[in-house]
PDB file of N, CA and C in Angstrom:
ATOM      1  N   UNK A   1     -34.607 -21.066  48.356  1.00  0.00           N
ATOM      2  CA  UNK A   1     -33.757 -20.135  47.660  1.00  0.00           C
ATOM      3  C   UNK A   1     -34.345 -19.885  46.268  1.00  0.00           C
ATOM      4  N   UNK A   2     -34.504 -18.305  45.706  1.00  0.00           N
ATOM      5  CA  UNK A   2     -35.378 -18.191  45.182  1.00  0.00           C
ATOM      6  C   UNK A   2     -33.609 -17.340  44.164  1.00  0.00           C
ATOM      7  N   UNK A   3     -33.711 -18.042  42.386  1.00  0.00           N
ATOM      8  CA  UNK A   3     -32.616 -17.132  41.719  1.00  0.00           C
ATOM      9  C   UNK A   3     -33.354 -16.606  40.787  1.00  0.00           C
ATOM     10  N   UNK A   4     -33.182 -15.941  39.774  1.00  0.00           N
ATOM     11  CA  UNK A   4     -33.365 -14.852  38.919  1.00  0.00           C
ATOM     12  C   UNK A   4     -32.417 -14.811  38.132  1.00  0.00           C
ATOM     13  N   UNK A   5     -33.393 -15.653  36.856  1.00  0.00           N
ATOM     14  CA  UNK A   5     -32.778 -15.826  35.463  1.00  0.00           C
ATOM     15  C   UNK A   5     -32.083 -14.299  35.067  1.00  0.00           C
ATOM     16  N   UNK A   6     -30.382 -14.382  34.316  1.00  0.00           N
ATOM     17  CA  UNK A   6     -30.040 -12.802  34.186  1.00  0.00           C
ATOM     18  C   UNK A   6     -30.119 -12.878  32.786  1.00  0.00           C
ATOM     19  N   UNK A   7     -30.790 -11.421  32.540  1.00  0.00           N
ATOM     20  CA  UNK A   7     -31.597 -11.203  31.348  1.00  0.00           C
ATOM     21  C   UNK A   7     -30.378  -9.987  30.319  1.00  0.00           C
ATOM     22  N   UNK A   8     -30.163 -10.736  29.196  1.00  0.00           N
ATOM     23  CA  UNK A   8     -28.824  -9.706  28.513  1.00  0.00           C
ATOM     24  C   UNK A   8     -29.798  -8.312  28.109  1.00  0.00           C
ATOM     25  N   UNK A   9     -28.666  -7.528  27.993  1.00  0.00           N
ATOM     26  CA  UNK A   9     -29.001  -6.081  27.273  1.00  0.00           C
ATOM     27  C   UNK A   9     -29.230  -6.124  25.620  1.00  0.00           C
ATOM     28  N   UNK A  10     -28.395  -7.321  25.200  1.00  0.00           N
ATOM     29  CA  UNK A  10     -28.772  -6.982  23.730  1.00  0.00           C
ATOM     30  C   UNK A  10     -29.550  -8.079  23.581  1.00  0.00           C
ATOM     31  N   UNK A  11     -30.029  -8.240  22.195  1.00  0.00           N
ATOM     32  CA  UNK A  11     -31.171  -9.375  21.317  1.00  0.00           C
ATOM     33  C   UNK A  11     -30.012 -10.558  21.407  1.00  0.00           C
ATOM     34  N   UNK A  12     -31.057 -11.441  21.308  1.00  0.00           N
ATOM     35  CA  UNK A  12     -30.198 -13.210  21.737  1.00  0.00           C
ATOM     36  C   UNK A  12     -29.550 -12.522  20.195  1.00  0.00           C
ATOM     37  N   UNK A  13     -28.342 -13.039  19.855  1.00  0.00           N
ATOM     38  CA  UNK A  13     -27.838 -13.657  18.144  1.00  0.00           C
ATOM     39  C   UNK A  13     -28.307 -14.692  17.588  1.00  0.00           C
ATOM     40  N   UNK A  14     -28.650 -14.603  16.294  1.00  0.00           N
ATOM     41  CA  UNK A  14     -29.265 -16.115  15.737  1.00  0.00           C
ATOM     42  C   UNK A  14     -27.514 -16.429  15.550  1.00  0.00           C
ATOM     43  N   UNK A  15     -26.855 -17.316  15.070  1.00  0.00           N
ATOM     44  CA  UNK A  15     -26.018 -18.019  14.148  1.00  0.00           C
ATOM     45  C   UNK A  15     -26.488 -17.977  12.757  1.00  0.00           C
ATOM     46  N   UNK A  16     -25.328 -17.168  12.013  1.00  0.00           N
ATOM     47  CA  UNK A  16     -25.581 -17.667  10.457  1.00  0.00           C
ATOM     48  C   UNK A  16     -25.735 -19.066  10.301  1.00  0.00           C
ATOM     49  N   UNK A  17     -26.583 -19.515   9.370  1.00  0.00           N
ATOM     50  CA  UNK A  17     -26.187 -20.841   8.835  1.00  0.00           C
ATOM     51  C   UNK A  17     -24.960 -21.345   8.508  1.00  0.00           C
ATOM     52  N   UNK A  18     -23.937 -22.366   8.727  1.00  0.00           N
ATOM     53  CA  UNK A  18     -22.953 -22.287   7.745  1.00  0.00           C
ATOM     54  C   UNK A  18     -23.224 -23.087   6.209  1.00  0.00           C
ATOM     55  N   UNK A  19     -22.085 -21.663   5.272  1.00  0.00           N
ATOM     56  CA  UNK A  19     -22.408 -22.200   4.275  1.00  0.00           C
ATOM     57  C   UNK A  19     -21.410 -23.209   3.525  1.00  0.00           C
ATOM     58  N   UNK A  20     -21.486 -24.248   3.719  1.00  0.00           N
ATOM     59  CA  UNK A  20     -20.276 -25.859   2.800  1.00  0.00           C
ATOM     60  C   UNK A  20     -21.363 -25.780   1.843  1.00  0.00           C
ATOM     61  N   UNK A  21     -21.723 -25.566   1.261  1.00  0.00           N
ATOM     62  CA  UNK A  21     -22.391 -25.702   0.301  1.00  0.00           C
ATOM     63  C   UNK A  21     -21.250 -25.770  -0.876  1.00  0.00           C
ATOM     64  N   UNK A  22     -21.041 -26.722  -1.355  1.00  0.00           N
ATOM     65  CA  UNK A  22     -19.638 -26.797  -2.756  1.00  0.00           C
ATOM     66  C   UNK A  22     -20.477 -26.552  -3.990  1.00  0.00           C
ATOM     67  N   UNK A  23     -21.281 -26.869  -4.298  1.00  0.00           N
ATOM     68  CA  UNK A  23     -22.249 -27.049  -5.564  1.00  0.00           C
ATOM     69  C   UNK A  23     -22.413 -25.280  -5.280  1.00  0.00           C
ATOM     70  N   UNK A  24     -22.513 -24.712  -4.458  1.00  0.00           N
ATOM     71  CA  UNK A  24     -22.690 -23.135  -4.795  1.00  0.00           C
ATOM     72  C   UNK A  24     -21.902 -22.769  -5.083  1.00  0.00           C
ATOM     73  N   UNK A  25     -20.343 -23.167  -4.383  1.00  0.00           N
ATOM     74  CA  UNK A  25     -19.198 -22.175  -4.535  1.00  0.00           C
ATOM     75  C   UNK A  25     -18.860 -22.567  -6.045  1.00  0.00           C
ATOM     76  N   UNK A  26     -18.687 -23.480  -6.353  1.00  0.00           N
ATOM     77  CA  UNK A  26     -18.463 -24.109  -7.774  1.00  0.00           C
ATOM     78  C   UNK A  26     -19.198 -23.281  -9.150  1.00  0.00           C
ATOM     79  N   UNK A  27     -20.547 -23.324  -8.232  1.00  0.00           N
ATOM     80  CA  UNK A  27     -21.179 -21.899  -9.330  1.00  0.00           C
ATOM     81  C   UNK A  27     -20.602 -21.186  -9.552  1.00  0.00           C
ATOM     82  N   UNK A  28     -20.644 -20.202  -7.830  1.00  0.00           N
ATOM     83  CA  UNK A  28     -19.877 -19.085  -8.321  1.00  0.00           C
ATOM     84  C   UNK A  28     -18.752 -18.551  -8.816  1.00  0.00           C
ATOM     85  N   UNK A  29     -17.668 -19.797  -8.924  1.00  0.00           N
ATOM     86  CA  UNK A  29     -16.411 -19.581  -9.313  1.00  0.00           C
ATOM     87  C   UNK A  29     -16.573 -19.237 -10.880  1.00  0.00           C
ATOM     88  N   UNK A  30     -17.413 -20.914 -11.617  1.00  0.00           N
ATOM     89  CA  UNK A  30     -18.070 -20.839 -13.054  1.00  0.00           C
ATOM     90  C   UNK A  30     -18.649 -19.486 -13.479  1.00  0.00           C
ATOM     91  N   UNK A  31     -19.348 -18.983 -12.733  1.00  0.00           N
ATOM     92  CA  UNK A  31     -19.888 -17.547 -12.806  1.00  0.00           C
ATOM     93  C   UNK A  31     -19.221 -16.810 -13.196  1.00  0.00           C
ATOM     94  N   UNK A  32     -18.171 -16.253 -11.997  1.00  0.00           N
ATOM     95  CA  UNK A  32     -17.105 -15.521 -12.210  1.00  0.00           C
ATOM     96  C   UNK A  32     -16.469 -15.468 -13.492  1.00  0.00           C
ATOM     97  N   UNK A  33     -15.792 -16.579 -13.834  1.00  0.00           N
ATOM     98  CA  UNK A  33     -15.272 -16.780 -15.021  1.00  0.00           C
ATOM     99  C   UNK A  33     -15.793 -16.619 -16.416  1.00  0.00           C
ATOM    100  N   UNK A  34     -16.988 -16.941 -16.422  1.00  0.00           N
ATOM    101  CA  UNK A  34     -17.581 -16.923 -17.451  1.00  0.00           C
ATOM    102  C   UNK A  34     -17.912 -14.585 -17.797  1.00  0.00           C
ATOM    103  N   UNK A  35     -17.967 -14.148 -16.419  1.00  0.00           N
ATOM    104  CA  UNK A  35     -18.175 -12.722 -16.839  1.00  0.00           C
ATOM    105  C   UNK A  35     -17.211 -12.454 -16.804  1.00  0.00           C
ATOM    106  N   UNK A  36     -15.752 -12.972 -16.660  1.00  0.00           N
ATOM    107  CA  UNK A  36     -14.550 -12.350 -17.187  1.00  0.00           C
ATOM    108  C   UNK A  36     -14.226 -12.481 -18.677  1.00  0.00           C
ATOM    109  N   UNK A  37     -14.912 -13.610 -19.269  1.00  0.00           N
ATOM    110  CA  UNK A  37     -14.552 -14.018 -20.493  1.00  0.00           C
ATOM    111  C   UNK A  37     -15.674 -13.387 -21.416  1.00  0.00           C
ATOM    112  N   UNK A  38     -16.722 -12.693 -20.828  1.00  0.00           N
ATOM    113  CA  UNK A  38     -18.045 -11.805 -21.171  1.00  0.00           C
ATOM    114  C   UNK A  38     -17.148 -10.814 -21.427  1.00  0.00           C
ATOM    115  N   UNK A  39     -16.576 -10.421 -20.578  1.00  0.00           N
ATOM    116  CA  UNK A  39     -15.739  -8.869 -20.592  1.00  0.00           C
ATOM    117  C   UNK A  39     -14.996  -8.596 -21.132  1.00  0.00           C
ATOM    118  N   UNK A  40     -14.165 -10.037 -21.618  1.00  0.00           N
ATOM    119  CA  UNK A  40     -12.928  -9.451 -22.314  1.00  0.00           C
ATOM    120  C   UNK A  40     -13.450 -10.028 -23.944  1.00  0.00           C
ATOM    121  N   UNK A  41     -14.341 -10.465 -23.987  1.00  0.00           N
ATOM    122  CA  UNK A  41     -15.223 -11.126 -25.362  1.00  0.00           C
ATOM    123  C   UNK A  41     -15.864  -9.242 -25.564  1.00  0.00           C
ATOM    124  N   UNK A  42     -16.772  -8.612 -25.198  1.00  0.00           N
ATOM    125  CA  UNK A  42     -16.984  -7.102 -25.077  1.00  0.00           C
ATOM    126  C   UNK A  42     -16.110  -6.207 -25.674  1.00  0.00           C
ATOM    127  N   UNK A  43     -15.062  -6.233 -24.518  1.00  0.00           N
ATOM    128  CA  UNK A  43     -14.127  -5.345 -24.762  1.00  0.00           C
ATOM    129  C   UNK A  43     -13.525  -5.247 -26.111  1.00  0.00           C
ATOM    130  N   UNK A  44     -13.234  -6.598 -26.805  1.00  0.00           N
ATOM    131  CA  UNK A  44     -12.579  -6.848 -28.262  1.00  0.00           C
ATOM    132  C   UNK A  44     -13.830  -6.342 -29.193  1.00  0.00           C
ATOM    133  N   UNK A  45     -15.407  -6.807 -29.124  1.00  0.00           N
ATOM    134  CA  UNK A  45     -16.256  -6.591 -29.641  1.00  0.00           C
ATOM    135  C   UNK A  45     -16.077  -4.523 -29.651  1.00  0.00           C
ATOM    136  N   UNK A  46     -16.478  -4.194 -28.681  1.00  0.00           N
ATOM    137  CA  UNK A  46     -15.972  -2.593 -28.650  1.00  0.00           C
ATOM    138  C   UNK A  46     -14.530  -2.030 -29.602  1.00  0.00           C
ATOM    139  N   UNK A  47     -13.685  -2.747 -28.835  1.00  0.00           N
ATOM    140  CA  UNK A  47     -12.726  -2.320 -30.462  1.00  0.00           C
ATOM    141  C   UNK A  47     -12.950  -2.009 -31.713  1.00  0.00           C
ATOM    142  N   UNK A  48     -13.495  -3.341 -32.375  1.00  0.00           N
ATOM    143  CA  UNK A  48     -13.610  -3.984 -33.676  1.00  0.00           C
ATOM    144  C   UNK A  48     -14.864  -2.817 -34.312  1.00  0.00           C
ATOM    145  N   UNK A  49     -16.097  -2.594 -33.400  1.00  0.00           N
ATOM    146  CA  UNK A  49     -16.655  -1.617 -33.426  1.00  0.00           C
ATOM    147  C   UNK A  49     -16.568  -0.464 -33.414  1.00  0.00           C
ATOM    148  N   UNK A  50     -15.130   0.073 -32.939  1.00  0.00           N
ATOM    149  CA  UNK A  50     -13.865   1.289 -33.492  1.00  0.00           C
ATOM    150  C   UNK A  50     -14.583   2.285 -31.966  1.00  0.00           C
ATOM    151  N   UNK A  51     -15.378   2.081 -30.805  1.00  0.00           N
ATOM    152  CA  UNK A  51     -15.891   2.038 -29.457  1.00  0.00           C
ATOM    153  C   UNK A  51     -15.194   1.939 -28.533  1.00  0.00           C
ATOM    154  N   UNK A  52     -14.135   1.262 -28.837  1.00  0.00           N
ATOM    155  CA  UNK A  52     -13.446   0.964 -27.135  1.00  0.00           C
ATOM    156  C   UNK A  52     -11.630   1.262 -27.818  1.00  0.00           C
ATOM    157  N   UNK A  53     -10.839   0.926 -26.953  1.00  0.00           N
ATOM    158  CA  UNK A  53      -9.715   0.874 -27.297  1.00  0.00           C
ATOM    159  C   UNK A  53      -8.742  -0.268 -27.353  1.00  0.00           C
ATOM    160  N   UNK A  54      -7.763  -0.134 -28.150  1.00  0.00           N
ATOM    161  CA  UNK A  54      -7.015  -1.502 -28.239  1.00  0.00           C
ATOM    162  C   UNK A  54      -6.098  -1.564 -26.895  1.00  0.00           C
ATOM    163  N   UNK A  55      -5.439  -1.272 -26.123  1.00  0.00           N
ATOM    164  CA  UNK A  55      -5.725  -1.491 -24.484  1.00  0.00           C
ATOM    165  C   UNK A  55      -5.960  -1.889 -24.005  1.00  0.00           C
ATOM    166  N   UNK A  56      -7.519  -1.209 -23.431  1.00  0.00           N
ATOM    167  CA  UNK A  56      -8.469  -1.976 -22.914  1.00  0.00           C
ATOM    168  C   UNK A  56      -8.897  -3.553 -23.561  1.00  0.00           C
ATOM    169  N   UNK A  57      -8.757  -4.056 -24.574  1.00  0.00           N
ATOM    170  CA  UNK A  57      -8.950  -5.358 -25.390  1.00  0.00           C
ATOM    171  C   UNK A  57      -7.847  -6.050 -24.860  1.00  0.00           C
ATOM    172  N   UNK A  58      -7.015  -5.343 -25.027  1.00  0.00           N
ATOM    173  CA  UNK A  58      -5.795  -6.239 -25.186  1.00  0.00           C
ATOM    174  C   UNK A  58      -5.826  -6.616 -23.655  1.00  0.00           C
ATOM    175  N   UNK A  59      -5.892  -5.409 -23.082  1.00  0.00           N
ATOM    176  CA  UNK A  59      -5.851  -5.868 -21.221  1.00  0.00           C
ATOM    177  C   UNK A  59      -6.885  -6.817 -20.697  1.00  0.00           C
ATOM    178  N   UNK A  60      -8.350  -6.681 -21.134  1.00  0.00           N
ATOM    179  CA  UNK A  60      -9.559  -7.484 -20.526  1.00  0.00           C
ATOM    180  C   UNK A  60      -9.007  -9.180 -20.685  1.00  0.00           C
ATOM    181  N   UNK A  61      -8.555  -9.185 -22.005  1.00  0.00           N
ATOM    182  CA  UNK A  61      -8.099 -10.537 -22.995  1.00  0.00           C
ATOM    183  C   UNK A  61      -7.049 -11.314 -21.907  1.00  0.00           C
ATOM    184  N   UNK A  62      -5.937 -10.461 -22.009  1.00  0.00           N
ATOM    185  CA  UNK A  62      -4.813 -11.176 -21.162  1.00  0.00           C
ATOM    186  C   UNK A  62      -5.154 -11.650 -19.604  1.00  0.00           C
ATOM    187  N   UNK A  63      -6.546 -10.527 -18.737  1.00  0.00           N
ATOM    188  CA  UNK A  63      -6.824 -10.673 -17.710  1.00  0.00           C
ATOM    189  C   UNK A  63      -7.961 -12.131 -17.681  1.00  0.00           C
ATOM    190  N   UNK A  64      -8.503 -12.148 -18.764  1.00  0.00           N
ATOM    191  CA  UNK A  64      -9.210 -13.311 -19.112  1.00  0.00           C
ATOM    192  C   UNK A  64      -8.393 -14.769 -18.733  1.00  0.00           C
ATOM    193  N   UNK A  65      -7.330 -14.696 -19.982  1.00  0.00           N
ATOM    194  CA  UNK A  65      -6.049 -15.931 -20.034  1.00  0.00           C
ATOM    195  C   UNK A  65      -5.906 -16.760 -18.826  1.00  0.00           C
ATOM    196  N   UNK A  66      -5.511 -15.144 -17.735  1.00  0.00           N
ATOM    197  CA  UNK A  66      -4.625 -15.545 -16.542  1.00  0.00           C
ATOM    198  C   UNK A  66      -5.549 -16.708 -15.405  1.00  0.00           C
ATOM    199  N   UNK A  67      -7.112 -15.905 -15.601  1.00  0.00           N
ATOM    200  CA  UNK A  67      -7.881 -16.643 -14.916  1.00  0.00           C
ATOM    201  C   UNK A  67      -8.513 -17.994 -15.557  1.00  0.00           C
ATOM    202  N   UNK A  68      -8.218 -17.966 -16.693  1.00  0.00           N
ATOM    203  CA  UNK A  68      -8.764 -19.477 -17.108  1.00  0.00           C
ATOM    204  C   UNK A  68      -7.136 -20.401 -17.210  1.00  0.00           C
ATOM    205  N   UNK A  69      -6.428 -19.955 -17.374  1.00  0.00           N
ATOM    206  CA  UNK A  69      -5.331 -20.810 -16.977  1.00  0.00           C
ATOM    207  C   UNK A  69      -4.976 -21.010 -15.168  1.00  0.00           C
ATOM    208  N   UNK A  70      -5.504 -20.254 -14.466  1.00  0.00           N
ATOM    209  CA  UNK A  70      -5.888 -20.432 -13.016  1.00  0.00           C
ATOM    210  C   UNK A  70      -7.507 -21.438 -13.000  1.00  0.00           C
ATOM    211  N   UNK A  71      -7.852 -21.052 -13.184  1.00  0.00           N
ATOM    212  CA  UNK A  71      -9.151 -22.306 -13.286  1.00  0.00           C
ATOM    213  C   UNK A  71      -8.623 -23.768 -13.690  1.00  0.00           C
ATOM    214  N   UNK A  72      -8.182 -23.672 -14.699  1.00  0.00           N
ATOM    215  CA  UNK A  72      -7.283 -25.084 -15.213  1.00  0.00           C
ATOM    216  C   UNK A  72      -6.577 -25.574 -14.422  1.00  0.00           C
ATOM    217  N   UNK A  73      -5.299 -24.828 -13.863  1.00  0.00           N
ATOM    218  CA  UNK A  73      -4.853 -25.530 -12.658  1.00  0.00           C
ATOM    219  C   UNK A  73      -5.563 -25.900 -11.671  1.00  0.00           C
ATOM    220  N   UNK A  74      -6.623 -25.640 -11.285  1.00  0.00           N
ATOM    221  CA  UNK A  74      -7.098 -25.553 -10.213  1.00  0.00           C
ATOM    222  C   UNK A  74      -7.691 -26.947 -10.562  1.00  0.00           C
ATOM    223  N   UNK A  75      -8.589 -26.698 -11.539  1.00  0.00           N
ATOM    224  CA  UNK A  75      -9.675 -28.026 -12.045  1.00  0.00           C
ATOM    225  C   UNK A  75      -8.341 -29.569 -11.866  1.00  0.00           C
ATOM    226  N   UNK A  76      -7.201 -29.108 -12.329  1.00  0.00           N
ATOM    227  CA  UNK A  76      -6.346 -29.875 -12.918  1.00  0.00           C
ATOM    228  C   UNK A  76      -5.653 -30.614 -11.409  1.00  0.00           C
ATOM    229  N   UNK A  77      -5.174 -30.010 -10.511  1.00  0.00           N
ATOM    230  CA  UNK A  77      -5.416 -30.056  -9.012  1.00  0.00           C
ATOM    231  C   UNK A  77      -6.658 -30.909  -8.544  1.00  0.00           C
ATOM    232  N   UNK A  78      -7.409 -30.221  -8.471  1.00  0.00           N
ATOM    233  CA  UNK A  78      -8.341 -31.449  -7.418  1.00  0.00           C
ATOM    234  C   UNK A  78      -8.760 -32.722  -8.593  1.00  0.00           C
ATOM    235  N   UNK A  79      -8.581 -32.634  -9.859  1.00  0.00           N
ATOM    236  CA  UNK A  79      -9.023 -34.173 -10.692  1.00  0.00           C
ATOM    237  C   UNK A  79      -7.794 -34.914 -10.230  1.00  0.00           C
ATOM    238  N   UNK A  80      -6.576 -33.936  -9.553  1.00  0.00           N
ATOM    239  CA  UNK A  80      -5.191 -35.541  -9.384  1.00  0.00           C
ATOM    240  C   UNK A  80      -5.561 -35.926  -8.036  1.00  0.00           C
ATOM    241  N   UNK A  81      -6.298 -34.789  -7.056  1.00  0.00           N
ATOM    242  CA  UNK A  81      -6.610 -35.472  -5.962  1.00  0.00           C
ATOM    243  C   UNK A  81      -7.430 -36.243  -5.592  1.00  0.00           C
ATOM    244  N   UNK A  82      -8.503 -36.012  -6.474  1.00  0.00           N
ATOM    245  CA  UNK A  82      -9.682 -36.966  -6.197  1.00  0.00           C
ATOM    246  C   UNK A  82      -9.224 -38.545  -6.949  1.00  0.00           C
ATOM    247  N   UNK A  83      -7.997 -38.478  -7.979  1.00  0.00           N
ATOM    248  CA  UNK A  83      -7.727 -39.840  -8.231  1.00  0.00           C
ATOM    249  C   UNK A  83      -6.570 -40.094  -7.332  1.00  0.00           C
ATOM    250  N   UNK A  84      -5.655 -39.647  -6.117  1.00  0.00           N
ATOM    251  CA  UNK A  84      -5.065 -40.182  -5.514  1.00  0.00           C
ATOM    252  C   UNK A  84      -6.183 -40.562  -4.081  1.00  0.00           C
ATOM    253  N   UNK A  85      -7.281 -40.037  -3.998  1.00  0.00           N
ATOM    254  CA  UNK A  85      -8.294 -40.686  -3.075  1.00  0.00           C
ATOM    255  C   UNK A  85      -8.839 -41.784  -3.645  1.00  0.00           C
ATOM    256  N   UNK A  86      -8.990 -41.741  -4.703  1.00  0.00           N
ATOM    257  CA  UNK A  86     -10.023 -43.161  -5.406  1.00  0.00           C
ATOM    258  C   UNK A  86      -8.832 -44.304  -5.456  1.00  0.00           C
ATOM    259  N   UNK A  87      -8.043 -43.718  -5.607  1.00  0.00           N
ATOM    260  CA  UNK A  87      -6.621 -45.147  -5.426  1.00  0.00           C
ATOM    261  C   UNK A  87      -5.703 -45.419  -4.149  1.00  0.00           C
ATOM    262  N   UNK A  88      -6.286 -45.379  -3.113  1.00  0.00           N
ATOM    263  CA  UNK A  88      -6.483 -45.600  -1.928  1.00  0.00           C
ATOM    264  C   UNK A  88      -6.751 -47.109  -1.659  1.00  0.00           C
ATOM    265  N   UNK A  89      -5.628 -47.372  -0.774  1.00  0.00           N
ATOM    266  CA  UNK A  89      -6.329 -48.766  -0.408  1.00  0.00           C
ATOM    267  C   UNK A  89      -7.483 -49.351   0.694  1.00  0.00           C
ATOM    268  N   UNK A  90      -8.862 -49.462   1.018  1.00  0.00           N
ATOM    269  CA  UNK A  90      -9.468 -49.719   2.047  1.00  0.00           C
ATOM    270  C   UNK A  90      -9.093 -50.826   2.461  1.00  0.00           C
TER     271      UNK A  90
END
């Protein structure tokens, strides 16, 4: 008995890599943040420079706040979790 491998119509798929990479995402969060605080550091600079508007300053600024007081919680969050893992009993 003679079979015959069946041959697909499309290209095999590779698999993405997956990415857990934490040390990247961690970048990019730092990243992020840091060009929000670029932007709303700008935006005031543009004002003051009589360039931009008080608005826009005032808005970049407050949008700044929200995300570094979201970063804080966040940071503030996993430092209580990683000390309710380290105080763990083995």
């Amino acid at each position: 008995m003679r079979v015959e491998p069946l041959v697909p119509d499309a290209p095999p798929m590779t698999p993405a890599a997956p990415s857990n990479d934490a040390s990247g995402a961690f970048r990019e969060i730092v990243d992020a943040l840091g060009k929000t605080l670029e932007g709303a550091s700008s935006a005031e600079d543009a004002f003051a420079g009589g360039n931009g508007s008080l608005q826009a300053a005032v808005y970049e600024r407050a949008r700044a706040d929200v995300v570094l007081s979201v970063a804080t919680a966040a940071a503030s969050r996993a430092a209580q979790a990683l000390q309710s893992i380290f105080n763990l009993q083995v």
